[in-house]
Protein backbone atom coordinates (compact mmCIF):
# COMPACT_ATOMS: atom_id res chain seq x y z
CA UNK A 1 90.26 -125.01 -139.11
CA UNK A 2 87.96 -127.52 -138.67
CA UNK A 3 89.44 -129.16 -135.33
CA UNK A 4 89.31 -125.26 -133.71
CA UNK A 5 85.38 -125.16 -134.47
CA UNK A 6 84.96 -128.70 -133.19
CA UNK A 7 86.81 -127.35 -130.15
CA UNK A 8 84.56 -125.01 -130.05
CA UNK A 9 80.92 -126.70 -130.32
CA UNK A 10 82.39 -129.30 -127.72
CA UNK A 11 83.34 -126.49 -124.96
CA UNK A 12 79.53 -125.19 -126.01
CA UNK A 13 77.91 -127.99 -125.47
CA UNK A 14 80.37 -129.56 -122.07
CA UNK A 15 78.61 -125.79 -120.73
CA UNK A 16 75.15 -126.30 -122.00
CA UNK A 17 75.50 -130.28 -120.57
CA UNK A 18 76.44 -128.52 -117.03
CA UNK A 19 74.11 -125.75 -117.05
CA UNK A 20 71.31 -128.52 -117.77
CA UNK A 21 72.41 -130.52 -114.77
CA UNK A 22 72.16 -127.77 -112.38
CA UNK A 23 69.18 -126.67 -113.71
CA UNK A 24 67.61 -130.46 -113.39
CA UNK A 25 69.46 -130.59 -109.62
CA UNK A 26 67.73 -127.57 -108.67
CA UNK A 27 64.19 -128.94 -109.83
CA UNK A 28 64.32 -132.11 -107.89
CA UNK A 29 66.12 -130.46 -104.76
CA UNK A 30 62.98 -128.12 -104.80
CA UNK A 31 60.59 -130.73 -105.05
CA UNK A 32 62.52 -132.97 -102.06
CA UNK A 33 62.51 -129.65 -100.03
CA UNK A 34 58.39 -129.29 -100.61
CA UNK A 35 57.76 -132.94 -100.04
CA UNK A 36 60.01 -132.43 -96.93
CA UNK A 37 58.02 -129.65 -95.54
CA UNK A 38 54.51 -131.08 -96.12
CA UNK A 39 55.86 -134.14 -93.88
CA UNK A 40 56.89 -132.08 -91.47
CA UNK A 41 53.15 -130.34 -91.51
CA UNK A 42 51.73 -133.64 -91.71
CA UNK A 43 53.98 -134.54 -88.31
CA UNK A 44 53.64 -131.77 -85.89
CA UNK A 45 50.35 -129.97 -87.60
């Protein structure tokens, strides 16, 4: 009984650890991508 609901909560939290990570990865790919194309403005503007 009580292994199944730790079971549980740990599969629930492995996907909210995963789904945090990707959200995090996305934020700092967007920010490299901006920073990437103001350099590129800065370059050949």
């Amino acid at each position: 009984m009580m292994i199944e609901r730790l079971k549980r909560l740990t599969l629930k939290l492995f996907i909210w650890g995963i789904g945090l990570l990707l959200l995090v990865g996305a934020v700092i790919a967007s920010v490299y991508i901006v920073l990437f194309l103001l350099e590129v403005q800065l370059l050949f503007g």
